[in-house]
Protein backbone atom coordinates (compact mmCIF):
# COMPACT_ATOMS: atom_id res chain seq x y z
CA UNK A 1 0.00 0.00 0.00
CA UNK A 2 2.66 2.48 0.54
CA UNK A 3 4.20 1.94 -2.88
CA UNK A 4 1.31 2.84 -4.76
CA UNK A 5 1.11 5.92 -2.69
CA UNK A 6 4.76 6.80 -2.51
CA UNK A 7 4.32 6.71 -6.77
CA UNK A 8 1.83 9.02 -6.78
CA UNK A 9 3.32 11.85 -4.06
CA UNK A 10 6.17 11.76 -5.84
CA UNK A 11 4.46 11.79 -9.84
CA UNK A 12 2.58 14.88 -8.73
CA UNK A 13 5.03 16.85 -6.85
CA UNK A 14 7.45 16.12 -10.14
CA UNK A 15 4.42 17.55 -12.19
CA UNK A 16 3.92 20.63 -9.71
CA UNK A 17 7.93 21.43 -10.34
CA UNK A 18 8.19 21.14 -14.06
CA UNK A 19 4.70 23.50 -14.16
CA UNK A 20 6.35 25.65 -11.57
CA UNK A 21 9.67 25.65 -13.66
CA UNK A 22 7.85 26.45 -16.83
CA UNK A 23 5.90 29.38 -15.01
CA UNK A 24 9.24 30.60 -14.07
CA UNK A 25 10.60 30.49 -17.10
CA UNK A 26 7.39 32.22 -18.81
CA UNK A 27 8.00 35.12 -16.25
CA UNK A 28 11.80 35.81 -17.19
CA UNK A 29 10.80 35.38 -20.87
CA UNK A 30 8.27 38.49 -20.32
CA UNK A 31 10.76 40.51 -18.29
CA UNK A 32 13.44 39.87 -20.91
CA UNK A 33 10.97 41.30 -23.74
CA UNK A 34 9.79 43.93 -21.50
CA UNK A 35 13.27 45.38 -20.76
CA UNK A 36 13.96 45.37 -24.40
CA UNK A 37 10.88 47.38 -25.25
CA UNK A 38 12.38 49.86 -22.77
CA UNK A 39 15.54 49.49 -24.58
CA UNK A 40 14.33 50.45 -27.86
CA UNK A 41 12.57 53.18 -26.26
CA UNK A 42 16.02 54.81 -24.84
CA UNK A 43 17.31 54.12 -28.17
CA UNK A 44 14.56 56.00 -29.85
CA UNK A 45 14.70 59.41 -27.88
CA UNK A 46 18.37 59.28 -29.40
CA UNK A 47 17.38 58.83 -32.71
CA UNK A 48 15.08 61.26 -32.53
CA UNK A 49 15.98 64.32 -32.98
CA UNK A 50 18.67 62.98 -35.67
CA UNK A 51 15.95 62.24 -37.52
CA UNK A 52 14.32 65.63 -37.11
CA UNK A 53 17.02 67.66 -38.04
CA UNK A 54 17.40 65.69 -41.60
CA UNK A 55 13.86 65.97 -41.95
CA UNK A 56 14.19 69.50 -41.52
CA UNK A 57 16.99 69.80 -44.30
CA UNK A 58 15.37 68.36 -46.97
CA UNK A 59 13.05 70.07 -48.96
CA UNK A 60 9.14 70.39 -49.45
CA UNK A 61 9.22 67.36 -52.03
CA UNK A 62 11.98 65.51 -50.98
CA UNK A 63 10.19 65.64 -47.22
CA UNK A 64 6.61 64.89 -48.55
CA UNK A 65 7.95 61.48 -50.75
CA UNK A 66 9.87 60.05 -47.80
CA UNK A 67 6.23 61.18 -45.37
CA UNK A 68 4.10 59.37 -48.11
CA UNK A 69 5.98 56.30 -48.28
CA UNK A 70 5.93 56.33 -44.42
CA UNK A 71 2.37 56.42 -44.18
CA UNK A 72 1.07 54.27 -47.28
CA UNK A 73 4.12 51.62 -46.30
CA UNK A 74 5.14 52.21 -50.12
CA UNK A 75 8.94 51.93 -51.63
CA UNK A 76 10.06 55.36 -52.07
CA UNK A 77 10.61 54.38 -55.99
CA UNK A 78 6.52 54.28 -56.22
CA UNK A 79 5.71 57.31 -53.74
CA UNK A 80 8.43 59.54 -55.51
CA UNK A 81 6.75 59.12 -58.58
CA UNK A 82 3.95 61.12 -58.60
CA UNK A 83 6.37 63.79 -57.60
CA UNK A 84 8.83 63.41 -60.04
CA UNK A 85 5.74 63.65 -62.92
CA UNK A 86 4.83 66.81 -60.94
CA UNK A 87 8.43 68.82 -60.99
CA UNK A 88 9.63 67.49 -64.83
CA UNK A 89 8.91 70.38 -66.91
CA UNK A 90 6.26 69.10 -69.75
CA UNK A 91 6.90 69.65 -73.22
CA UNK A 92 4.06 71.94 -75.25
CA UNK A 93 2.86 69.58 -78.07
């Protein structure tokens, strides 16, 4: 009788360990991500104003391409298009 029930104590306090292992592990994983967000963050408010200032050099079109590409998730090839049409001079037929 105290076989069967030295089997079991022990099957289910294995169980409870790996679970409580794996919950552990679970918990780091999330902390690990979460730290990185916070990394990228830091790194951001860096890049930031880098990124402003050559914003701020280019000019109206130049700035309005690279925005439009931004926003519709276009290449730049396709968004600078339109633009490109719209500065070449066209010829009077």
């Amino acid at each position: 009788m105290l076989t069967p029930w030295l089997y079991a104590v022990t099957r289910r306090t294995a169980i409870d360990a790996i679970r409580k292992e794996s919950r552990r592990q679970l918990r780091e994983q999330i902390a690990v991500e979460m730290n990185n967000m916070n990394a990228t963050a830091n790194e951001w408010t860096q890049i930031e104003p880098l990124l402003d200032d050559a914003m701020a050099a280019l000019d109206k079109t130049d700035r309005a391409a690279i925005l439009l590409a931004i926003l519709k998730t276009k290449p730049c090839a396709k968004s600078a298009k339109p633009w490109a049409q719209m500065m070449t001079p066209r010829k009077n037929a």
